[in-house]
Structures are given as structure tokens and as C-alpha cells.
Protein backbone atom coordinates (compact mmCIF):
# COMPACT_ATOMS: atom_id res chain seq x y z
CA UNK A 1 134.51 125.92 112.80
CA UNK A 2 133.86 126.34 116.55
CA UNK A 3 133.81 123.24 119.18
CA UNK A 4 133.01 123.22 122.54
CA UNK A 5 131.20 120.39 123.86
CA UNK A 6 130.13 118.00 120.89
CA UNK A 7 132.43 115.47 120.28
CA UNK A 8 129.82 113.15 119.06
CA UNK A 9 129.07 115.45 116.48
CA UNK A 10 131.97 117.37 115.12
CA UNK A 11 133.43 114.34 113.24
CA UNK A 12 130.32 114.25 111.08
CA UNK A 13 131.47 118.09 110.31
CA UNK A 14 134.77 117.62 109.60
CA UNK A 15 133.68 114.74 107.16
CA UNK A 16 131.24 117.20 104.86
CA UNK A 17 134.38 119.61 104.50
CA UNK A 18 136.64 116.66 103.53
CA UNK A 19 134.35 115.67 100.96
CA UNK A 20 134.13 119.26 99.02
CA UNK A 21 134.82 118.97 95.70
CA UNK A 22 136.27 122.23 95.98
CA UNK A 23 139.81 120.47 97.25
CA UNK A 24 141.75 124.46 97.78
CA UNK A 25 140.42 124.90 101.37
CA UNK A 26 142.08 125.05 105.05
CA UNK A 27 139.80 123.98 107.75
CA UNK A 28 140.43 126.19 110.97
CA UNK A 29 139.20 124.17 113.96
CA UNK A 30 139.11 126.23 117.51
CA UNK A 31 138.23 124.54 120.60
CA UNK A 32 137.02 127.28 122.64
CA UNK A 33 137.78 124.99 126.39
CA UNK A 34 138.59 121.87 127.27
CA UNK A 35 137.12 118.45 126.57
CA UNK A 36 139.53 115.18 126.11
CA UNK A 37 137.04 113.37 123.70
CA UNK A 38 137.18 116.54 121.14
CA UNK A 39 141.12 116.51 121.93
CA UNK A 40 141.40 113.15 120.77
CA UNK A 41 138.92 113.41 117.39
CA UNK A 42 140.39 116.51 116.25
CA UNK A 43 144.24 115.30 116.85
CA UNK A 44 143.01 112.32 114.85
CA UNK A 45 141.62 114.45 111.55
CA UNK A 46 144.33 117.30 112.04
CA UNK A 47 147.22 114.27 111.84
CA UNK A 48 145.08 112.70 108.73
CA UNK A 49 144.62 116.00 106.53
CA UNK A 50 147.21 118.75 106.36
CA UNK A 51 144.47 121.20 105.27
CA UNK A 52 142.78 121.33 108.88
CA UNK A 53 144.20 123.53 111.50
CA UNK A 54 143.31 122.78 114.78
CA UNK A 55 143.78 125.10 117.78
CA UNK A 56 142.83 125.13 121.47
CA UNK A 57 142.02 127.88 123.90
CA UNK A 58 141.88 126.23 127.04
CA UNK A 59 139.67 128.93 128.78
CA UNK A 60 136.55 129.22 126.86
CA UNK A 61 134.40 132.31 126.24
CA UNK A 62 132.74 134.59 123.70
CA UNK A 63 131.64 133.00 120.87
CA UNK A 64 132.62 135.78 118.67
CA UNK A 65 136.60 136.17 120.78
CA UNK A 66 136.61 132.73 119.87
CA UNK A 67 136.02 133.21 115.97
CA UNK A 68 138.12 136.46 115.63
CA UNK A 69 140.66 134.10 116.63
CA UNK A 70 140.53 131.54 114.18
CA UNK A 71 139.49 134.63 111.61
CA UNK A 72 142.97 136.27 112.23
CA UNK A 73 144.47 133.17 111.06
CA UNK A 74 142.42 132.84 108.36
CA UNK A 75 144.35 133.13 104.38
CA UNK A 76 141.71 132.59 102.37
CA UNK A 77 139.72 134.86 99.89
CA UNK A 78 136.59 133.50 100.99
CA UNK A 79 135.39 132.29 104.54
CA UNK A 80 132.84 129.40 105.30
CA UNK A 81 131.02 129.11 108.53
CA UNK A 82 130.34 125.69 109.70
CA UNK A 83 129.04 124.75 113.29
CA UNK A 84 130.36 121.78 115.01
CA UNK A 85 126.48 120.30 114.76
CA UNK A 86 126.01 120.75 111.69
CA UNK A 87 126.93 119.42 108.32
CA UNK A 88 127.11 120.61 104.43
CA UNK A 89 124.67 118.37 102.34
CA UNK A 90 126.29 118.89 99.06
CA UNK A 91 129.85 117.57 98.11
CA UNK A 92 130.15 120.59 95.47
CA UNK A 93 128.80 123.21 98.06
CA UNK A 94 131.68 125.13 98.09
CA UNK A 95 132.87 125.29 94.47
CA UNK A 96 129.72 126.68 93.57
CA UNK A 97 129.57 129.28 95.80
CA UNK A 98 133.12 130.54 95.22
CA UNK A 99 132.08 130.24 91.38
CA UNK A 100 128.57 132.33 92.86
CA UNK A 101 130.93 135.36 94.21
CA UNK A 102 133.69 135.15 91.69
CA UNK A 103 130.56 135.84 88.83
CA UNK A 104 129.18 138.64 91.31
CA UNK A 105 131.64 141.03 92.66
CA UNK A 106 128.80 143.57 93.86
CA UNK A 107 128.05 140.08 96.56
CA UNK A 108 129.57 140.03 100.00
CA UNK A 109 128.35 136.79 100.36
CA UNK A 110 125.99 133.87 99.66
CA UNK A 111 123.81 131.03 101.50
CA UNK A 112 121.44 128.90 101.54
CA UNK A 113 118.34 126.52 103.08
CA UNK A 114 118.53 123.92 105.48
CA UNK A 115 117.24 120.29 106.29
CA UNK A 116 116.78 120.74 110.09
CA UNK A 117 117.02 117.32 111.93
CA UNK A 118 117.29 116.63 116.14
CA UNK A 119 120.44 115.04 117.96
CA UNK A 120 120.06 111.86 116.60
CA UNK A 121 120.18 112.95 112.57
CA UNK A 122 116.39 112.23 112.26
CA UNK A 123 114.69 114.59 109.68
CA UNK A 124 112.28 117.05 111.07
CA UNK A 125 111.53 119.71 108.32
CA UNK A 126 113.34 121.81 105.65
CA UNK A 127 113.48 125.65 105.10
CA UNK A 128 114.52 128.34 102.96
CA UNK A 129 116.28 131.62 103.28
CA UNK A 130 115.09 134.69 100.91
CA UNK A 131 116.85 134.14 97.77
CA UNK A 132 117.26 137.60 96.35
CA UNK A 133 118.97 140.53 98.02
CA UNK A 134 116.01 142.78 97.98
CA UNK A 135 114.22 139.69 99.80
CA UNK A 136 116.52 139.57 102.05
CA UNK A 137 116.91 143.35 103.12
CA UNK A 138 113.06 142.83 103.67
CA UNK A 139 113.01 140.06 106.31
CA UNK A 140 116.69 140.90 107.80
CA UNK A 141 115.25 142.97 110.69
CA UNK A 142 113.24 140.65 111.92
CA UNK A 143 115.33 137.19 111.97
CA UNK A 144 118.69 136.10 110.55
CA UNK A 145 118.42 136.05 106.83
CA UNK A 146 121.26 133.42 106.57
CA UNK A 147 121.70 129.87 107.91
CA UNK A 148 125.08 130.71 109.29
CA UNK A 149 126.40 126.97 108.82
CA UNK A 150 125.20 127.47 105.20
CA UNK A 151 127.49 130.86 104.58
CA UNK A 152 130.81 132.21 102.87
CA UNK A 153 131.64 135.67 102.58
CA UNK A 154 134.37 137.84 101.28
CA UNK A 155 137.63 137.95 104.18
CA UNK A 156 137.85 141.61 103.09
CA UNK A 157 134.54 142.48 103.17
CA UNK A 158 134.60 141.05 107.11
CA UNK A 159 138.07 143.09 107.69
CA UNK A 160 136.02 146.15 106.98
CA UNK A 161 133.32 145.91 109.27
CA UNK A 162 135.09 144.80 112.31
CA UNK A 163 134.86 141.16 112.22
CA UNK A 164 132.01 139.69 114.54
CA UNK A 165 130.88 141.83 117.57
CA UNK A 166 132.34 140.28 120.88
CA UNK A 167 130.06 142.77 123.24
CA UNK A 168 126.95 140.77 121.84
CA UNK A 169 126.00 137.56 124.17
CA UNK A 170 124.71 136.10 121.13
CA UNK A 171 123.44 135.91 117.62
CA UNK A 172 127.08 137.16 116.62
CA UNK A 173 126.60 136.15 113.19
CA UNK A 174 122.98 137.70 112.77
CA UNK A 175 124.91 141.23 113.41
CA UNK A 176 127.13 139.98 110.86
CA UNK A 177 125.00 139.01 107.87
CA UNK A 178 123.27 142.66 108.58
CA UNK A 179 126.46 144.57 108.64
CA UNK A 180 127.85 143.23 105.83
CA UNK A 181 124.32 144.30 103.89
CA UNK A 182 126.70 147.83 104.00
CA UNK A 183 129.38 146.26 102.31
CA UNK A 184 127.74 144.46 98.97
CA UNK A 185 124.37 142.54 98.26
CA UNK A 186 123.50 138.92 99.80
CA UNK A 187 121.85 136.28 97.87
CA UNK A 188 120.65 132.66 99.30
CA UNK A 189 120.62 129.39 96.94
CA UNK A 190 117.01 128.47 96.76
CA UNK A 191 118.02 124.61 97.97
CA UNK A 192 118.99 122.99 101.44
CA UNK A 193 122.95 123.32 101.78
CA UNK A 194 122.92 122.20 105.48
CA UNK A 195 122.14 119.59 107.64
CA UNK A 196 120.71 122.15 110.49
CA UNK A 197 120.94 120.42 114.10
CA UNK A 198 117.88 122.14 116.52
CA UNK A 199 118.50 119.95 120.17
CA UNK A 200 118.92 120.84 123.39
CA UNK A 201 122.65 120.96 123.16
CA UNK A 202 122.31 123.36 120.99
CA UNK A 203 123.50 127.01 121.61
CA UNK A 204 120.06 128.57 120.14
CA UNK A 205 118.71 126.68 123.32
CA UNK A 206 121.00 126.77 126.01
CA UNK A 207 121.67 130.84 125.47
CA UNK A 208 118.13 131.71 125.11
CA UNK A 209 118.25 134.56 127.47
CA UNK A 210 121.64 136.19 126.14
CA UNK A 211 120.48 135.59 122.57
CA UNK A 212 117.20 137.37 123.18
CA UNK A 213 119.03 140.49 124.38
CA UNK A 214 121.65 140.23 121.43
CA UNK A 215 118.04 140.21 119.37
CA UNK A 216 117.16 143.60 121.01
CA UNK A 217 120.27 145.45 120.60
CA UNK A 218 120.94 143.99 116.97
CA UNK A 219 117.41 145.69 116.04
CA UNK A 220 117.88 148.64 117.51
CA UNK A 221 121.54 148.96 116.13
CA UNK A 222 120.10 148.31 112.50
CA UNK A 223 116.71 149.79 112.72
CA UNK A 224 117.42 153.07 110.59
CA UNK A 225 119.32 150.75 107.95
CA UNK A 226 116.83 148.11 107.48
CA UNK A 227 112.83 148.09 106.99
CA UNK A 228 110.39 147.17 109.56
CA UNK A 229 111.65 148.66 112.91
CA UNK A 230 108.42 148.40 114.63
CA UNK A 231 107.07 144.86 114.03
CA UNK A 232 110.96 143.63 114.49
CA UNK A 233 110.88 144.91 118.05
CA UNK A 234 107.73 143.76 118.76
CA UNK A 235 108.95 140.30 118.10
CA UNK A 236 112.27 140.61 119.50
CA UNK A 237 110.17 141.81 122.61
CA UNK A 238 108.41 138.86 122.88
CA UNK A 239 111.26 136.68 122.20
CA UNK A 240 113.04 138.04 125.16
CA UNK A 241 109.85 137.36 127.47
CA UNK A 242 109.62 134.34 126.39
CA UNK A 243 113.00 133.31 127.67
CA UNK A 244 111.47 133.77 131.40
CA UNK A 245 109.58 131.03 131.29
CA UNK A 246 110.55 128.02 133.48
CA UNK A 247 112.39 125.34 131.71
CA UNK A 248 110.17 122.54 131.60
CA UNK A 249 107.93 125.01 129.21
CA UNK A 250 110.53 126.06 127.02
CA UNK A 251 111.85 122.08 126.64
CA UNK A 252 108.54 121.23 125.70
CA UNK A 253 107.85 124.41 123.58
CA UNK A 254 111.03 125.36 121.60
CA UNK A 255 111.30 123.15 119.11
CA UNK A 256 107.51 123.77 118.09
CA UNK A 257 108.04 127.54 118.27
CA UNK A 258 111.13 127.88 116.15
CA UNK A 259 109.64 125.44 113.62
CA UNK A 260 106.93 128.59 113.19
CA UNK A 261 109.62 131.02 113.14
CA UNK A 262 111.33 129.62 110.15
CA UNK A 263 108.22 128.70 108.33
CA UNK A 264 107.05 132.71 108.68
CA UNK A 265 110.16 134.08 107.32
CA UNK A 266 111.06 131.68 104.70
CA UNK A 267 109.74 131.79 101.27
CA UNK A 268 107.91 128.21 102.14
CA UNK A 269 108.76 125.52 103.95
CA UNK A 270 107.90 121.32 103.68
CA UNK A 271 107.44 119.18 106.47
CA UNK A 272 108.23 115.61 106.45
């Protein structure tokens, strides 16, 4: 788990790990700069649970420098991704997808859906992920096929491929699900795993333009691996336009916009 910023949130994070069923787990915790309030809620849980590491880098950068570091410290089998925004819905979330991968050894790793609600918990919609890995090979080029907060994957499996890129500006882990296509299949639980947090705190808005020219360079990098090249960069195009736009227009639009996104490459999506 990464923190930055959020120390309003990150507690509600912490609290969804806790609550696993699954109880074998260590929670790595970097702060990737400095903020007092996350100081102060982390040294709280870290002193409360012996499980949770919790390290600082006072200089904060990369997002993926900042995960290689708590990867390298990393002992287990399996890794979990979980953003400081975001929380697991199910208590048993993790026990069933180590059982998942422990059943499938030809799986580098497993996800699922998402209940997607704004900075103040409210419910907006729900989505799904491709379930199956021929699904997913299908829709990869053109949009993450994982909810990263939703994800574990085999430590070896992430060894080989180098770990998360730091030269990308962003959508680290989108490079990551597709690399790691290489190393075994991927399969998505057809449920909601994670509660998904889409605000303007948010990285996915406050790195727009860096994200949209991680987009190009992750479809270009992948486009003689994966299926559908042309209509991938026609969207990633336009993505990376869009991110030109005055503020105002992208506060009022974003939300609205990447609503459509994930309804046109998930299986189906419900609205509340």
C-alpha cells in the first residue's frame, strides 16, 4: 500500500486488511513524502498490529520507485495491491484468491470488479473486469484489465518481469497486468472486491497528462503482443488530447467520461 496525501482515507484501508479472514499476511505501508497526519495514523496501526510494516521516504517520487521499494521487502508468495483510497469489500477476499492461484498454477494472478463511490463513500456505480483470460487478452490493449486495488499476483512471477516500470509517469500497474500476460493467464472474479474511490484527489485525476502518455507508450510497447493495435491508439490518442483541456472542463467532465469508459470495457455494468 502506497500513501501520500490521504490521511482521511488510509485508515479505512488499513481496516479492510485487518479484517481478512485470511490472518497469514504482512501489510507493507510506504509513505512516499511527508505529511504529519499520515505519520500519526500509521504509527498508531503499525504500534497496534505487528503484521503492518510501515516505512517512510521523506522525498517523494515515482509511483512505481516507491512500490519497488516496499516490493523488495516484500516475503510473501503472493502480493496484494491496495491503494490508500480504496478499500476490500469482502472479509474473505484474500483467502479465496490465494485458494484461486494455489488451484491454478498456469495463473499469474487474479482480480476482480469494483463498487466505485466519490470522496465521501457515497455509491456511484459498480463494474466488472473480463472474467476469463481469453477476455481479458481481448480488452487489455485498450484499458487496464484489472482493478489494481482488487489484485494479487505471484512475487516470482513479478521478479521475472522487472517489477513495475519506473520510466512510465503513470499507469505503472496497467504495464504490469500486461506484462505479466507473458508470464501465466489472468482471470477476474465476476463480483465487486473493491470499494473503488474516483475524486479529485485521486491520482487518475490529478496525473491526467502523465497518465495519458504512459497510455501511449504502454500501447505501443504491447501492440505486437496483444490484439487491437489500431483502435487502442486511437483511443489512447484521444485520451491524451483530452488532457489539454482547461480544468474547469475536465472537473466537470471526468467523472462522466470515465463512468463510459468502464461501462464499454466491462462485461456490464449497474448504476445505482
Amino acid at each position: 500500500m502506497l500513501t501520500y496525501n490521504r490521511p482521511q482515507l488510509i485508515g479505512r484501508a488499513v481496516a479492510s486488511v485487518v479484517r481478512q479472514s485470511c490472518q497469514d499476511w504482512e501489510l507493507i505501508v510506504v509513505q512516499d513524502g511527508s505529511n504529519e497526519h499520515t505519520v500519526g495514523v500509521m504509527s498508531e496501526w503499525a504500534a497496534r498490529d505487528g503484521r503492518i510494516v510501515y516505512l517512510r521516504r521523506d522525498k517523494g517520487g515515482n509511483i512505481a520507485d516507491a512500490t519497488n521499494y516496499g516490493l523488495a521487502r516484500a516475503r510473501g508468495e503472493y502480493v496484494a495491491i491496495l491503494d490508500d483510497d480504496d478499500a476490500w469489500i469482502d472479509e474473505h477476499k484474500l483467502a479465496r484468491q490465494v485458494e484461486f492461484l494455489d488451484a491454478h498454477p498456469d495463473h499469474a494472478g487474479c482480480g476482480g470488479g469494483a463498487i466505485v463511490v466519490d470522496g465521501a463513500g457515497a455509491e456511484q456505480f459498480r463494474y466488472r473486469k473480463p472474467v476469463s483470460d481469453a477476455d481479458i487478452r481481448r480488452r487489455a490493449l485498450y484499458a487496464n484489465p484489472m482493478v489494481h486495488s482488487t489484485g494479487i499476483f505471484r512475487r516470482a512471477a513479478l521478479e521475472r518481469i522487472g517489477r513495475y516500470d519506473a520510466s512510465l509517469a503513470g499507469f505503472q500497474d496497467w504495464d504490469v497486468w500486461l506484462k505479466l500476460l507473458g508470464e501465466g493467464k489472468l482471470a477476474n472474479f465476476d463480483e465487486p472486491l473493491v470499494y473503488y474511490t474516483l475524486w479529485e484527489g485521486g491520482g487518475s485525476f490529478s496525473n491526467q497528462r502523465r497518465n495519458t502518455e504512459s497510455a501511449l507508450k504502454i500501447v505501443l510497447r504491447h501492440r505486437h503482443r496483444l490484439p487491437g493495435f489500431a483502435g487502442a491508439l486511437a483511443m489512447a490518442t484521444a485520451y491524451y488530447l483530452y488532457s489539454f483541456l482547461p480544468v474547469s472542463v475536465k472537473q466537470a467532465t471526468y467523472q462522466t467520461l470515465s463512468r463510459l469508459k468502464k461501462q464499454f470495457f466491462a462485461p456490464r455494468v449497474s448504476a445505482t
